[in-house]
PDB file of N, CA and C in Angstrom:
ATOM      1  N   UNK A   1     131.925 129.188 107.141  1.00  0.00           N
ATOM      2  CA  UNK A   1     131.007 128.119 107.512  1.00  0.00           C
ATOM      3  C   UNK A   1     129.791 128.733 108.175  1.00  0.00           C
ATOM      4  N   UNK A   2     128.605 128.630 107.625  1.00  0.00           N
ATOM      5  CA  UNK A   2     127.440 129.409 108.223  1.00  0.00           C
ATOM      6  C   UNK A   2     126.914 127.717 108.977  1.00  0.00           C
ATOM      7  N   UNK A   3     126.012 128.045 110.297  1.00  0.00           N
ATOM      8  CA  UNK A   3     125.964 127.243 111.346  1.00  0.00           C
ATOM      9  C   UNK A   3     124.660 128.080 112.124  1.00  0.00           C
ATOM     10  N   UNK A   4     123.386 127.392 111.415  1.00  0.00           N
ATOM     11  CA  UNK A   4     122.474 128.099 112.020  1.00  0.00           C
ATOM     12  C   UNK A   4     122.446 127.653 113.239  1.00  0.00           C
ATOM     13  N   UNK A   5     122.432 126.537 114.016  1.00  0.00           N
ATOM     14  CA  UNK A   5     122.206 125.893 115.194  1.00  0.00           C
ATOM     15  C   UNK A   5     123.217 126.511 116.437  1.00  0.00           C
ATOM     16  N   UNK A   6     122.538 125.908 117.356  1.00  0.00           N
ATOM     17  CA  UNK A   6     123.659 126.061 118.478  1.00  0.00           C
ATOM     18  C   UNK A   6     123.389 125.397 119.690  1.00  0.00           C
ATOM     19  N   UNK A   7     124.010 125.458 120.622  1.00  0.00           N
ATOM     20  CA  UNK A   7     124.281 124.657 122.134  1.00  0.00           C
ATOM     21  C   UNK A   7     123.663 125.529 122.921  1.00  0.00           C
ATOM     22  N   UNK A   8     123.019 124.997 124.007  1.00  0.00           N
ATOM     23  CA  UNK A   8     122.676 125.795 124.819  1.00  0.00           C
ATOM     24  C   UNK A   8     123.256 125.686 126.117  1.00  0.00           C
ATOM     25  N   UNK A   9     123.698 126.146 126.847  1.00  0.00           N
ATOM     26  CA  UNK A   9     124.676 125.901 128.021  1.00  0.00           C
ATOM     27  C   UNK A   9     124.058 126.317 129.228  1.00  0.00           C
ATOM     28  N   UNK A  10     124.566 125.768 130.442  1.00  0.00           N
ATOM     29  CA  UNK A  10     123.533 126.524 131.303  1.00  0.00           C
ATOM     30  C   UNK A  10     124.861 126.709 133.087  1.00  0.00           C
ATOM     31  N   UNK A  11     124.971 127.211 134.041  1.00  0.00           N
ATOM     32  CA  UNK A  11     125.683 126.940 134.954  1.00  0.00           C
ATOM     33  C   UNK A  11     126.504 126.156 135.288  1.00  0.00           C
ATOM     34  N   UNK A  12     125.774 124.867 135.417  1.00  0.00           N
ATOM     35  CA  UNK A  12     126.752 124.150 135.332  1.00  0.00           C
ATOM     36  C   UNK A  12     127.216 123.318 134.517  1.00  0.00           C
ATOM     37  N   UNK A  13     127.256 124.035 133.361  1.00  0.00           N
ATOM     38  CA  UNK A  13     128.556 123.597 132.398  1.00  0.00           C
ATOM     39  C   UNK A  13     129.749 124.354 132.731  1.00  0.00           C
ATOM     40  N   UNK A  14     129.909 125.600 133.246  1.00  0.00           N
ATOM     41  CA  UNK A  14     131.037 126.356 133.536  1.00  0.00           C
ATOM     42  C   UNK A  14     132.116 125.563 133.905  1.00  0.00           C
ATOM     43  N   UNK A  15     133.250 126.343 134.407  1.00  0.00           N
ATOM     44  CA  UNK A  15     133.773 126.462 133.059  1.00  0.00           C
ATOM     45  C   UNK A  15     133.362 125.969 131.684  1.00  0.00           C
ATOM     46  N   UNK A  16     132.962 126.388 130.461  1.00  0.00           N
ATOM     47  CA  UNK A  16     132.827 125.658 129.365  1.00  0.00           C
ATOM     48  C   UNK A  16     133.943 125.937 128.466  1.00  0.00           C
ATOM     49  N   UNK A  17     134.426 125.031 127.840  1.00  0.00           N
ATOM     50  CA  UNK A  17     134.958 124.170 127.088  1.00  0.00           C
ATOM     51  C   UNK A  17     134.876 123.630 125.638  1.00  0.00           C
ATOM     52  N   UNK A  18     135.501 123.934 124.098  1.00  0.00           N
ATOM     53  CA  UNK A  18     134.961 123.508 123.145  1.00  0.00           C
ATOM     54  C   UNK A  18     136.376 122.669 122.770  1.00  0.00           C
ATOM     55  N   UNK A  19     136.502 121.823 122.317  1.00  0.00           N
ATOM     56  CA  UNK A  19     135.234 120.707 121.847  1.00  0.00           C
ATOM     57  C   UNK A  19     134.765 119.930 123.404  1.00  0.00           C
ATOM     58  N   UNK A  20     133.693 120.023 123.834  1.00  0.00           N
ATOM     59  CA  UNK A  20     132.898 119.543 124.903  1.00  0.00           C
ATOM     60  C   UNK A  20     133.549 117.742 124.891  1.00  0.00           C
ATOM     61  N   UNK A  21     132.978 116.829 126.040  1.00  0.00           N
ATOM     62  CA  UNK A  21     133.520 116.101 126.458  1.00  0.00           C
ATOM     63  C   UNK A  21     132.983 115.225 125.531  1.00  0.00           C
ATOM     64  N   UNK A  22     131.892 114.933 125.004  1.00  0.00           N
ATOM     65  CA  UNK A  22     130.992 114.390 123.797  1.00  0.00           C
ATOM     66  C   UNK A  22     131.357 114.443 122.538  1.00  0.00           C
ATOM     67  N   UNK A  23     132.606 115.083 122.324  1.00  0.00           N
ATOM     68  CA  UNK A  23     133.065 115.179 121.136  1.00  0.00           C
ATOM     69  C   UNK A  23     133.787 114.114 121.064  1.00  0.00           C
ATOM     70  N   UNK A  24     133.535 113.352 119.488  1.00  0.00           N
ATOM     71  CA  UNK A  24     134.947 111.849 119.633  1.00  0.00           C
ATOM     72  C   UNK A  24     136.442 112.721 119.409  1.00  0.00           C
ATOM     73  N   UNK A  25     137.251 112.176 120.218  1.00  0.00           N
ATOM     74  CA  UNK A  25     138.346 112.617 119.629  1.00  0.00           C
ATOM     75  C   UNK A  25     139.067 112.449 118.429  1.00  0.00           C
ATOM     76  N   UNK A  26     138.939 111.488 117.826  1.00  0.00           N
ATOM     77  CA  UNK A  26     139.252 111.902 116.240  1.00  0.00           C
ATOM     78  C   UNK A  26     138.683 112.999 115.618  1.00  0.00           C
ATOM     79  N   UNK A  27     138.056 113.564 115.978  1.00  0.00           N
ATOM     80  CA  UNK A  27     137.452 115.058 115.066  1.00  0.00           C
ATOM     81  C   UNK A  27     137.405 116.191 115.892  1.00  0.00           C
ATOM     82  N   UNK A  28     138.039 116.049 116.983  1.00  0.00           N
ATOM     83  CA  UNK A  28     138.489 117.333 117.961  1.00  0.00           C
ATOM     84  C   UNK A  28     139.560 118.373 117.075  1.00  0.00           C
ATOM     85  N   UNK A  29     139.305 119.106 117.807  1.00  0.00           N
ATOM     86  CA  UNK A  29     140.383 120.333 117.874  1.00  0.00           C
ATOM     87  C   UNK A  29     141.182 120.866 118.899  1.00  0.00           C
ATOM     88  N   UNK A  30     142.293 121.717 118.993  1.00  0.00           N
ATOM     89  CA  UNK A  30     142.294 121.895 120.270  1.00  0.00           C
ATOM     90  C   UNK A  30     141.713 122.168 121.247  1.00  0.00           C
ATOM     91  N   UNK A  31     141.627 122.290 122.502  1.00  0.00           N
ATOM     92  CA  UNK A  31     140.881 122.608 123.796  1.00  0.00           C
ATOM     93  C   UNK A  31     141.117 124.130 123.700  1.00  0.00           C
ATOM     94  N   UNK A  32     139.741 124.901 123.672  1.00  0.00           N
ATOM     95  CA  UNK A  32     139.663 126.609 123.619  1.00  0.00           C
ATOM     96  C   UNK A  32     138.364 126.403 124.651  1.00  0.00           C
ATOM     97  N   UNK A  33     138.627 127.234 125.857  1.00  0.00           N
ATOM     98  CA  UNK A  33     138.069 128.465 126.381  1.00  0.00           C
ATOM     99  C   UNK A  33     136.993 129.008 126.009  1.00  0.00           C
ATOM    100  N   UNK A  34     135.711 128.939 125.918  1.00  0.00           N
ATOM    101  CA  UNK A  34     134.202 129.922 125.583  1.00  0.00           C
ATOM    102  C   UNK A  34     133.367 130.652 126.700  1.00  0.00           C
ATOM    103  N   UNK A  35     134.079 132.129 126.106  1.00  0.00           N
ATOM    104  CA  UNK A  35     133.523 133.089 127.544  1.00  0.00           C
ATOM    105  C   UNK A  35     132.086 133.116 126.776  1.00  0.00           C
ATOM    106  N   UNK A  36     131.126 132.195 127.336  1.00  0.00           N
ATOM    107  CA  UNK A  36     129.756 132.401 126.755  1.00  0.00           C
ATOM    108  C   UNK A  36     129.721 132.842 128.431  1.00  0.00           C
ATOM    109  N   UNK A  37     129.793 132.962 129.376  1.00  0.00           N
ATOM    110  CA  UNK A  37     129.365 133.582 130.892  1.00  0.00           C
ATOM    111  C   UNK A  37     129.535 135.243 130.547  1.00  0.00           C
ATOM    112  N   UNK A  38     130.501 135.341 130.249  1.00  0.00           N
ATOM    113  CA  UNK A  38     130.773 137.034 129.997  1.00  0.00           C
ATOM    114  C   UNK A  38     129.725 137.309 129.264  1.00  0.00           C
ATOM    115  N   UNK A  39     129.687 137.059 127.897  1.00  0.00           N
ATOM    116  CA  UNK A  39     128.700 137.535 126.750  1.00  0.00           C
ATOM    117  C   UNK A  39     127.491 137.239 126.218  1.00  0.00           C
ATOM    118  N   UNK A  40     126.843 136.223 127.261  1.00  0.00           N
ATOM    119  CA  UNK A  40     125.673 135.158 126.729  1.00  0.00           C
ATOM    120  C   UNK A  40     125.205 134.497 125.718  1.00  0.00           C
ATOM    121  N   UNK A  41     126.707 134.550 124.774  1.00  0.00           N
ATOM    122  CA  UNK A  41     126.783 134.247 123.771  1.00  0.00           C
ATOM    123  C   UNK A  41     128.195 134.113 122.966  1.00  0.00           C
ATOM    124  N   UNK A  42     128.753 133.000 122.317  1.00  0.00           N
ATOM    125  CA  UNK A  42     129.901 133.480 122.131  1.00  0.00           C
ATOM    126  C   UNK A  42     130.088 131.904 121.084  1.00  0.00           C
ATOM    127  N   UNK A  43     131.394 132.069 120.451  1.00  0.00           N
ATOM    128  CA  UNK A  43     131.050 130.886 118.877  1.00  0.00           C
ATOM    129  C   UNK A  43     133.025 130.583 119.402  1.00  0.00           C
ATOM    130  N   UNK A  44     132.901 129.286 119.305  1.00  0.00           N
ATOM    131  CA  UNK A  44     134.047 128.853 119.069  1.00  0.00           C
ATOM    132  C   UNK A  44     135.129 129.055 117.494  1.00  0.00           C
ATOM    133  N   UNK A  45     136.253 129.587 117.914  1.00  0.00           N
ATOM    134  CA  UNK A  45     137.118 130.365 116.931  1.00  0.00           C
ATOM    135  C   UNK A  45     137.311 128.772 115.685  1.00  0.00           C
ATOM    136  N   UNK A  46     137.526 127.651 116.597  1.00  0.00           N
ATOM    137  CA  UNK A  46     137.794 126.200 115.380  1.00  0.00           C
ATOM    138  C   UNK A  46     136.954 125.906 114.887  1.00  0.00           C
ATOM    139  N   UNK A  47     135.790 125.539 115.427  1.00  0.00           N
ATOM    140  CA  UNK A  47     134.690 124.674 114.742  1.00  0.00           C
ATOM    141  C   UNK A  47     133.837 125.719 114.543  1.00  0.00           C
ATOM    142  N   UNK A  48     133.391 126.562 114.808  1.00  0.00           N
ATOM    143  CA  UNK A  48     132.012 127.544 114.453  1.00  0.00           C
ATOM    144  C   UNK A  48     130.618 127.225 115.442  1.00  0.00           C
ATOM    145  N   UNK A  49     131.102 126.226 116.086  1.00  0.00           N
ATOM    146  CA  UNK A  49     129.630 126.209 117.012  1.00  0.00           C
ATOM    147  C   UNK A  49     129.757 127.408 118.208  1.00  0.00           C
ATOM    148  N   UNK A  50     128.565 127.735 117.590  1.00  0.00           N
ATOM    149  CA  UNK A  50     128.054 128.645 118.790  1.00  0.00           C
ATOM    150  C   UNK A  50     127.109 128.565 120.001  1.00  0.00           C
ATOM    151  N   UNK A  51     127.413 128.624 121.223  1.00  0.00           N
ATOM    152  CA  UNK A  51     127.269 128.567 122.067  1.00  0.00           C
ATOM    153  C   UNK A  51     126.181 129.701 122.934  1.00  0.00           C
ATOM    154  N   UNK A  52     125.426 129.358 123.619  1.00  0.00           N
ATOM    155  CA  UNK A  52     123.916 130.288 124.053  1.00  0.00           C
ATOM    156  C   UNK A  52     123.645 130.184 125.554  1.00  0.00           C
ATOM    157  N   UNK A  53     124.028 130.702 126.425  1.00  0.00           N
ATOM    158  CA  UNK A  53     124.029 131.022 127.656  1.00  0.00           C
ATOM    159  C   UNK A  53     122.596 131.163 128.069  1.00  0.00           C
ATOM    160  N   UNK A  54     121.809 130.050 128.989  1.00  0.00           N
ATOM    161  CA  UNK A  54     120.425 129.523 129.383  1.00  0.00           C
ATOM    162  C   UNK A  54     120.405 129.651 130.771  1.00  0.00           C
ATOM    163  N   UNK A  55     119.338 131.169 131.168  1.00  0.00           N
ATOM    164  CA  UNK A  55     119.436 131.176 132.754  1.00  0.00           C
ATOM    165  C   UNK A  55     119.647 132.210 132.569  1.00  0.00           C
ATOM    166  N   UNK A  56     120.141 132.551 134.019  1.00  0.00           N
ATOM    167  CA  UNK A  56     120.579 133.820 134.606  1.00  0.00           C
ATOM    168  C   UNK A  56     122.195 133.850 134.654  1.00  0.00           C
ATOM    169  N   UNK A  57     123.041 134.455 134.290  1.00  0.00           N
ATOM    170  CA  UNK A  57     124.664 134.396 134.005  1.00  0.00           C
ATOM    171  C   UNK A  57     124.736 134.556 135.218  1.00  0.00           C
ATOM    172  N   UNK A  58     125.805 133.760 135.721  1.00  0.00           N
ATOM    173  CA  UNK A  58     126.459 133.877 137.050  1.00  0.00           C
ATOM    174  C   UNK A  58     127.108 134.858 137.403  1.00  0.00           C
ATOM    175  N   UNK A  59     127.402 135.900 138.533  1.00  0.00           N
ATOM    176  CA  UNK A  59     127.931 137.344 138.952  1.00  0.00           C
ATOM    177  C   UNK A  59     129.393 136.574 139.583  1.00  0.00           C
ATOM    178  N   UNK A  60     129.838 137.734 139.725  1.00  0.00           N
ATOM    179  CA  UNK A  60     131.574 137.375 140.614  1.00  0.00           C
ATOM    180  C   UNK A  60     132.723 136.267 139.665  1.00  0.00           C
ATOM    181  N   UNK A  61     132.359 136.075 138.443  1.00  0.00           N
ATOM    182  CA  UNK A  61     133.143 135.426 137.650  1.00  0.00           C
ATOM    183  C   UNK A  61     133.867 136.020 137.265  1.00  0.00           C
ATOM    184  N   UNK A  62     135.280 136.087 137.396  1.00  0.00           N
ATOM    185  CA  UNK A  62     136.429 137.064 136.567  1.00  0.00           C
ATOM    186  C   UNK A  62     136.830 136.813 135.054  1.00  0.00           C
TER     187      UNK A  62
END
């Protein structure tokens, strides 16, 4: 699935979360984890949206 677009996320979305809270649940997937803080960038493994870390990444996050 090629997916030119993407989300842009910013602090406080952290923890982030795919499928986000805006998603209807009839077309969810499971709830996965997106280390877009670690990598400033990072694509959900179900759906293919990728995700874009906006700002300065937060320090002291494990």
């Amino acid at each position: 699935m090629s997916n030119d677009s993407y989300v842009e996320v910013t602090a406080e979305a952290l923890p982030l979360y795919c499928p986000t809270p805006a998603v209807s649940l009839w077309s969810a997937h499971p709830r996965v984890a997106i280390p877009v803080d670690k990598l400033g960038e990072a694509r959900c493994p179900y759906c293919g949206t990728l995700y874009k870390f906006k700002g300065e990444l937060p320090k002291g996050h494990h």
